[in-house]
N, C-alpha and C. Protein backbone atom coordinates (compact mmCIF):
# COMPACT_ATOMS: atom_id res chain seq x y z
N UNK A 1 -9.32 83.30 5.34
CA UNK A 1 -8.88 83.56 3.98
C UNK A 1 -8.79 82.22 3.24
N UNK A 2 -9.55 82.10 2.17
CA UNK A 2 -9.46 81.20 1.46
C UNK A 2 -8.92 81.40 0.00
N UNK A 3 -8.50 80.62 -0.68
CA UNK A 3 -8.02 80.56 -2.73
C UNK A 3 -9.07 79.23 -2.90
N UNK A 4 -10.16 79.74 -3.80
CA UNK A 4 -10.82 78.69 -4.46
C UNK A 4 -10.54 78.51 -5.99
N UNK A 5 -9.62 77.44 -6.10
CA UNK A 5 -9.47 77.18 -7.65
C UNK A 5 -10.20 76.48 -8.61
N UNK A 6 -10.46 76.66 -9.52
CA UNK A 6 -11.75 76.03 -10.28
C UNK A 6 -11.22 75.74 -11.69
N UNK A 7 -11.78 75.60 -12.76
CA UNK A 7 -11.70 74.76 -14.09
C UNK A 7 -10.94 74.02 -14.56
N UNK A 8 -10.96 72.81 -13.62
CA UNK A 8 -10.12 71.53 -14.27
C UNK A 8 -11.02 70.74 -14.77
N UNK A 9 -10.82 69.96 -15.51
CA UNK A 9 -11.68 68.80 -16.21
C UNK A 9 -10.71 67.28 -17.20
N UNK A 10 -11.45 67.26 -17.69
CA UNK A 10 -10.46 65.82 -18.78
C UNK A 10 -10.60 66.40 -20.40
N UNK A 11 -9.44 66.64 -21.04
CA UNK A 11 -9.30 67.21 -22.17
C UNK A 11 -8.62 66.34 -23.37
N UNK A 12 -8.80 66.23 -24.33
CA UNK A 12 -7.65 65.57 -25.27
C UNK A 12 -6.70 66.16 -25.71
N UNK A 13 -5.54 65.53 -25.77
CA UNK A 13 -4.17 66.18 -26.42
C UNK A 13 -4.47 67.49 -27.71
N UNK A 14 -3.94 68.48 -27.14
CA UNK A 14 -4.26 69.59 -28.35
C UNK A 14 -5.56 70.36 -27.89
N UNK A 15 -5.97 69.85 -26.87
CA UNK A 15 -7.38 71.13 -26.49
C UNK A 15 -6.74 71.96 -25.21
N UNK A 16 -7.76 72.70 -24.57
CA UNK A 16 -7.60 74.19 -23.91
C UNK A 16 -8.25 74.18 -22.62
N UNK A 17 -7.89 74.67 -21.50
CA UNK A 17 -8.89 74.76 -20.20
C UNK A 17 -8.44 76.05 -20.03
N UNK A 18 -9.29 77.15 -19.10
CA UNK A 18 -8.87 78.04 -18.51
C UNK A 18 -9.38 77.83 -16.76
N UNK A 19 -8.06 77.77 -15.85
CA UNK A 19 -7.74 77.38 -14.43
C UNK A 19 -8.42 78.83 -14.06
N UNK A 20 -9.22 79.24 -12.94
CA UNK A 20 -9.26 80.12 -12.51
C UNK A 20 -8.70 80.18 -10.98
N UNK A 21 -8.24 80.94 -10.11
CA UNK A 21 -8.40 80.86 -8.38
C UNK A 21 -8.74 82.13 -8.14
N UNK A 22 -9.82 82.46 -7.14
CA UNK A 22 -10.43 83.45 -6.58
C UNK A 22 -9.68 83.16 -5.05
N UNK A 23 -9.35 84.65 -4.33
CA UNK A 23 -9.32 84.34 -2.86
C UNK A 23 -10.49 85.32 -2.46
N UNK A 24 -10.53 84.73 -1.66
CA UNK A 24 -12.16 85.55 -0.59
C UNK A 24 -11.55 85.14 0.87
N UNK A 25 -12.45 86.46 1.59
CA UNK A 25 -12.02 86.52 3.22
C UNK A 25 -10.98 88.04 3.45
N UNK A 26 -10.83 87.93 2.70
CA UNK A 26 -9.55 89.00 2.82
C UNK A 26 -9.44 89.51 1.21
N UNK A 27 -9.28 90.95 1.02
CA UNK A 27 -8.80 91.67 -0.28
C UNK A 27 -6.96 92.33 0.79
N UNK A 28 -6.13 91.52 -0.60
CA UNK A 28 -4.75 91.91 -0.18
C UNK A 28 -4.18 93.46 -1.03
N UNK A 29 -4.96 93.65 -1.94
CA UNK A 29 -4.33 94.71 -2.67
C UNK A 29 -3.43 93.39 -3.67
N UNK A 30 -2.74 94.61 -4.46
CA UNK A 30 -2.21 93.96 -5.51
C UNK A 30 -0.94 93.07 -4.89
N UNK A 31 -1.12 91.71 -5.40
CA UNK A 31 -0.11 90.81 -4.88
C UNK A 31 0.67 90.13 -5.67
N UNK A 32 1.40 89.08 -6.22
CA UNK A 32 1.97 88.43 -6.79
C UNK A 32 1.33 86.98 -6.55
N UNK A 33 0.66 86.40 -7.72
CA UNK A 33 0.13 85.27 -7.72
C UNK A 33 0.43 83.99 -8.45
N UNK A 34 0.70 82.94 -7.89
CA UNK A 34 1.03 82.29 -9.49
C UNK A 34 0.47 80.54 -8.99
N UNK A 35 1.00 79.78 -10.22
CA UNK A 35 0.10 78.46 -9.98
C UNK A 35 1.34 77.66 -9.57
N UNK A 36 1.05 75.96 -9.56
CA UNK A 36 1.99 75.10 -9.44
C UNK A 36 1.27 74.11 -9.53
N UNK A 37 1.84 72.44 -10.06
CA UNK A 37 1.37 71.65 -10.58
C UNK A 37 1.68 70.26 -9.15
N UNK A 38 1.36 69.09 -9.63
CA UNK A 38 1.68 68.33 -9.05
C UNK A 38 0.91 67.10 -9.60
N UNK A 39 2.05 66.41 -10.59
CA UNK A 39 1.89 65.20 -11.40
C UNK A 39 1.89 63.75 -10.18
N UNK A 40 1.12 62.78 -10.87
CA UNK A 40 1.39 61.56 -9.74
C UNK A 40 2.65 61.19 -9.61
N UNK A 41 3.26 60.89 -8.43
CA UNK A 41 4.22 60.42 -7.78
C UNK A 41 5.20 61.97 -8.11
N UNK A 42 5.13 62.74 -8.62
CA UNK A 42 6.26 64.19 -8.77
C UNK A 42 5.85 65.25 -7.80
N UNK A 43 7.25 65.77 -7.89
CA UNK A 43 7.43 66.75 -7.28
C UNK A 43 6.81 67.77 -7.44
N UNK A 44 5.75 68.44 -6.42
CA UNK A 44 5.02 69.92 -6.91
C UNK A 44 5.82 70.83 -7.63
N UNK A 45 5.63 71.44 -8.80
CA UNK A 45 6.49 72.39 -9.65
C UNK A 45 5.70 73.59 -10.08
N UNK A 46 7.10 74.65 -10.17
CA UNK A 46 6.03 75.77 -10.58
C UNK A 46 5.47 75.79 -11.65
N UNK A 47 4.71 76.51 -12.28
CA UNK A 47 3.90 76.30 -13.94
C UNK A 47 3.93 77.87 -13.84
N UNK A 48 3.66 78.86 -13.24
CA UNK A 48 3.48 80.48 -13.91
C UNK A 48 2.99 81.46 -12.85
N UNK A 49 3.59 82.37 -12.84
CA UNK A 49 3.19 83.78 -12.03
C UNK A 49 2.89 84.88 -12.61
N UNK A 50 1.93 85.91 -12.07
CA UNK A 50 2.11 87.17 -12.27
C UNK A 50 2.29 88.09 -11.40
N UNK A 51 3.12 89.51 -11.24
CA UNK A 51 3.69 89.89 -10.02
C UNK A 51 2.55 90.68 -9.92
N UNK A 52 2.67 91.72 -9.11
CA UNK A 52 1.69 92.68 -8.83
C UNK A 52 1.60 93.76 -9.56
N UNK A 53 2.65 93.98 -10.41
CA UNK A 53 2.61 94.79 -11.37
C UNK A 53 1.39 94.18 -12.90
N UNK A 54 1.66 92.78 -12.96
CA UNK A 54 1.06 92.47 -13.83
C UNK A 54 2.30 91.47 -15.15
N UNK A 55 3.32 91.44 -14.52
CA UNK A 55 4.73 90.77 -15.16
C UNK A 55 4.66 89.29 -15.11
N UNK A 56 4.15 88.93 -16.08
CA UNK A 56 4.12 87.36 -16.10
C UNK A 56 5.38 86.50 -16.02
N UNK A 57 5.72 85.05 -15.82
CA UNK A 57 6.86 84.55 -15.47
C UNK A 57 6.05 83.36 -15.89
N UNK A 58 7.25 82.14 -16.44
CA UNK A 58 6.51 80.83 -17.04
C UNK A 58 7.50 79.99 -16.85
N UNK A 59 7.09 78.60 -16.45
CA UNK A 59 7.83 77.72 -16.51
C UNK A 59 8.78 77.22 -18.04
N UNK A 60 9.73 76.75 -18.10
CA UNK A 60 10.03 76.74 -19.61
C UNK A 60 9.02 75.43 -20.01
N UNK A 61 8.47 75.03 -19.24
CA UNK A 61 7.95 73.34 -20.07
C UNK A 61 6.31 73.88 -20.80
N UNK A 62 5.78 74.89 -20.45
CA UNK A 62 4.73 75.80 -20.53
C UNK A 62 4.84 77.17 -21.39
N UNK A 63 6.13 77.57 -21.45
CA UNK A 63 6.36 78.78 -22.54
C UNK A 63 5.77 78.58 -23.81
N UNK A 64 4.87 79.93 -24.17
CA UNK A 64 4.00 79.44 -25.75
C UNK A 64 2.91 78.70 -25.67
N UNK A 65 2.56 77.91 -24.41
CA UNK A 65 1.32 77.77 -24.68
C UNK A 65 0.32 77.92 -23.51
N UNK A 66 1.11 78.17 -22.39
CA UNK A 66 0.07 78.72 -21.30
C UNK A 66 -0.07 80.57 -21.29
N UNK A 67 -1.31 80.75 -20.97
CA UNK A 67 -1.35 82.80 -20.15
C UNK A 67 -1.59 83.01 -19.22
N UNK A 68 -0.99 83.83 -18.30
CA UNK A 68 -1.24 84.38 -17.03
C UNK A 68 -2.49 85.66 -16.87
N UNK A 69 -3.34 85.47 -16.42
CA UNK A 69 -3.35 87.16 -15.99
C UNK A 69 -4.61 87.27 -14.49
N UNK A 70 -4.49 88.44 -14.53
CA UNK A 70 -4.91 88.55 -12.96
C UNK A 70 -6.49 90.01 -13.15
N UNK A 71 -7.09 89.49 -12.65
CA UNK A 71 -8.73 90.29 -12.29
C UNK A 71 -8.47 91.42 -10.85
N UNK A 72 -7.72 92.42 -10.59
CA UNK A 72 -8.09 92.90 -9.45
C UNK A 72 -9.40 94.10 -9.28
N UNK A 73 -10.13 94.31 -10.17
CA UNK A 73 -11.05 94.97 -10.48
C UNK A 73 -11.93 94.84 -9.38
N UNK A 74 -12.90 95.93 -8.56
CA UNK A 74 -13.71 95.72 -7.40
C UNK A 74 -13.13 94.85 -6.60
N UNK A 75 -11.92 95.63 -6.20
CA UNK A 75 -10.88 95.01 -4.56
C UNK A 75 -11.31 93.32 -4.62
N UNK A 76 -11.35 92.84 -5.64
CA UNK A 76 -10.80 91.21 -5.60
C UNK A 76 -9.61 90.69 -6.23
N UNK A 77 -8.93 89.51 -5.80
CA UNK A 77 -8.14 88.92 -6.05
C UNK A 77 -8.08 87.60 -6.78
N UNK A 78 -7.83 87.70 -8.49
CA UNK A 78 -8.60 86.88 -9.27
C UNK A 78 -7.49 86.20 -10.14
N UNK A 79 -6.83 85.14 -10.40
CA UNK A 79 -5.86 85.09 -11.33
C UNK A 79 -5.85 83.88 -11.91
N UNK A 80 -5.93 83.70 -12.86
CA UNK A 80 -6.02 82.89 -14.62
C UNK A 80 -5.41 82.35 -15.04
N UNK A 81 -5.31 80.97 -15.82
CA UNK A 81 -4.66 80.30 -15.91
C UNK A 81 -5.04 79.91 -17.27
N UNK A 82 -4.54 80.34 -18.58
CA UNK A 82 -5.07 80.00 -20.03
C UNK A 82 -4.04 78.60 -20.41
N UNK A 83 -4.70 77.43 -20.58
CA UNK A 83 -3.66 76.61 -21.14
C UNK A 83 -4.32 76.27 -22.25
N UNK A 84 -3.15 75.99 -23.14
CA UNK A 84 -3.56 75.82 -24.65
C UNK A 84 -2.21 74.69 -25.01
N UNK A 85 -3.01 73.80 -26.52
CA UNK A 85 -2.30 73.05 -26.38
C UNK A 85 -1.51 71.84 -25.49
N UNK A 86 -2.42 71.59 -24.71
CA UNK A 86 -1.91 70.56 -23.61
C UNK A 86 -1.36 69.38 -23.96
N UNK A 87 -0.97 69.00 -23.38
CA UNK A 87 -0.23 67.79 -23.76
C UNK A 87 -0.57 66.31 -22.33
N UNK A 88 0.06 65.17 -22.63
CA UNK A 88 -0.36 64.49 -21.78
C UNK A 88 0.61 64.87 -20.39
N UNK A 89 1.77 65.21 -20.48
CA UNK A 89 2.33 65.79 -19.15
C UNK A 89 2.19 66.47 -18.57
N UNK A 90 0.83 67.61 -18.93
CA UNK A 90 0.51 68.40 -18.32
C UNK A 90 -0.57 68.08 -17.18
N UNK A 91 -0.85 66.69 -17.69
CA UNK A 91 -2.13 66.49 -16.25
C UNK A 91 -0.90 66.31 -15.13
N UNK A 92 -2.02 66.83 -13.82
CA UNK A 92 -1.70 67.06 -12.87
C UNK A 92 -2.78 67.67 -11.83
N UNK A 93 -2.49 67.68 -10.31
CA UNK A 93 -3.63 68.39 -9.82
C UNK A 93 -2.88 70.14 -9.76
N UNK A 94 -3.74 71.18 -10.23
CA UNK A 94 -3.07 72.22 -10.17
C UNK A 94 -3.28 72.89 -9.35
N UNK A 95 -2.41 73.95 -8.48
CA UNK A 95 -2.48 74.67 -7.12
C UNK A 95 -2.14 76.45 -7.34
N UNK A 96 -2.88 77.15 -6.83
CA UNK A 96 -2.75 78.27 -7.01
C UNK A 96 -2.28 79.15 -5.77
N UNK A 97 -1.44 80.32 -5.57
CA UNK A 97 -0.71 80.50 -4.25
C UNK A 97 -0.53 81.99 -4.03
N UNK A 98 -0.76 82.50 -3.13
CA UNK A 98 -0.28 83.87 -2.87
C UNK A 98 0.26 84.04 -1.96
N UNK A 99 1.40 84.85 -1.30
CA UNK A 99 2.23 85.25 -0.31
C UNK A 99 2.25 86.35 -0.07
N UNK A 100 1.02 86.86 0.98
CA UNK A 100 0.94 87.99 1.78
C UNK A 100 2.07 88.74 2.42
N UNK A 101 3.01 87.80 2.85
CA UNK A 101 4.19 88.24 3.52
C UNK A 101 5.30 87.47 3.57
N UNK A 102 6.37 87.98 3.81
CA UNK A 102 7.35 86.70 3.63
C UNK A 102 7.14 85.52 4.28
N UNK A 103 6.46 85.56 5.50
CA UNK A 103 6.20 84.21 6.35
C UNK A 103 4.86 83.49 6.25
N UNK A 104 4.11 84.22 4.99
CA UNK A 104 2.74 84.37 4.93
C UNK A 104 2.28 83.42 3.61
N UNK A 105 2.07 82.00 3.24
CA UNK A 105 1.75 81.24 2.24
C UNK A 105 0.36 80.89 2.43
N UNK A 106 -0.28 81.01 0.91
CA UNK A 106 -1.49 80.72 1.35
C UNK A 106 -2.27 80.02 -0.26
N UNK A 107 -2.17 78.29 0.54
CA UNK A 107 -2.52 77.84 -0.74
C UNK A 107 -4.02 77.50 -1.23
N UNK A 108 -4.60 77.13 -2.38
CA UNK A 108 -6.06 76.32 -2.88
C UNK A 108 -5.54 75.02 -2.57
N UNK A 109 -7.14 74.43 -3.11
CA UNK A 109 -7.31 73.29 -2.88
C UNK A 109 -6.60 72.50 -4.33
N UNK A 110 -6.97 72.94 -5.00
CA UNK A 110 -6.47 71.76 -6.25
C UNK A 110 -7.51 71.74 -6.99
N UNK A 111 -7.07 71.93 -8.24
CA UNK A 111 -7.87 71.45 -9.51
C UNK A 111 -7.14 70.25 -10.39
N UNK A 112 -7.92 69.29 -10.34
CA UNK A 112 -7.29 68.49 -11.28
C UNK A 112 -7.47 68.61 -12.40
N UNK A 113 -6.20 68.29 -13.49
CA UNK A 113 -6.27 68.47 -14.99
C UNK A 113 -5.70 67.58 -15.78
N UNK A 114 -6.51 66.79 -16.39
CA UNK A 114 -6.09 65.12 -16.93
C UNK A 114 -6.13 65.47 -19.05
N UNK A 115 -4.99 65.40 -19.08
CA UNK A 115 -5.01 65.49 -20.30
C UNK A 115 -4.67 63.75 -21.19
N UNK A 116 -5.93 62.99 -22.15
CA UNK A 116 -5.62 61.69 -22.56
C UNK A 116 -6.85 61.91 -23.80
N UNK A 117 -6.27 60.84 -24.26
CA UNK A 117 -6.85 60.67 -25.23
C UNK A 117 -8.20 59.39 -25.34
């Protein structure tokens, strides 16, 4: 089972990326998915979830300008990451995560996302 996360790049203050992570190897059914960041020298932090219902959850430093949402269409596991408005604190390498079970974590690799001018 793998999470392949994809669309990071280098943006200027005030532009937009959309993060994607696909998992392949395994279809879990509907799960609860969400991202997390990790700035140089900081602490990995959360940035946004959506449950399995489809109930988004946001970090407050991200409220208003990031969207969540999730692809389970043809038994895949697909979930989105709309950022808008970035700012320079938002670079970071970003990580996407699902938890099959309570003992069950299962992370991507990282997309990096460099926001400068």
């Amino acid at each position: 089972v793998q999470l392949q996360a994809c669309g990071g790049g280098s943006v200027q203050p005030g532009g937009s990326l959309r993060l994607s992570c696909a998992v392949s190897g395994r279809y879990f059914g509907r799960l609860a998915m969400g991202w997390y960041r990790q700035g140089s020298g900081k602490e990995r932090e959360y940035v946004a979830g959506i449950d399995a219902g489809g109930s988004p959850s946001f970090a407050d430093s991200v409220k208003g300008r990031f969207a969540i949402y999730r692809d389970d269409a043809k038994n895949t596991n697909i979930v989105y990451l709309e950022m808008n408005s970035l700012k320079p604190e938002d670079t970071a390498v970003y990580y996407c995560k699902i938890k099959p079970s309570p003992v069950w974590e299962i992370w991507g690799q990282g997309t990096l996302v460099t926001v400068s001018s």
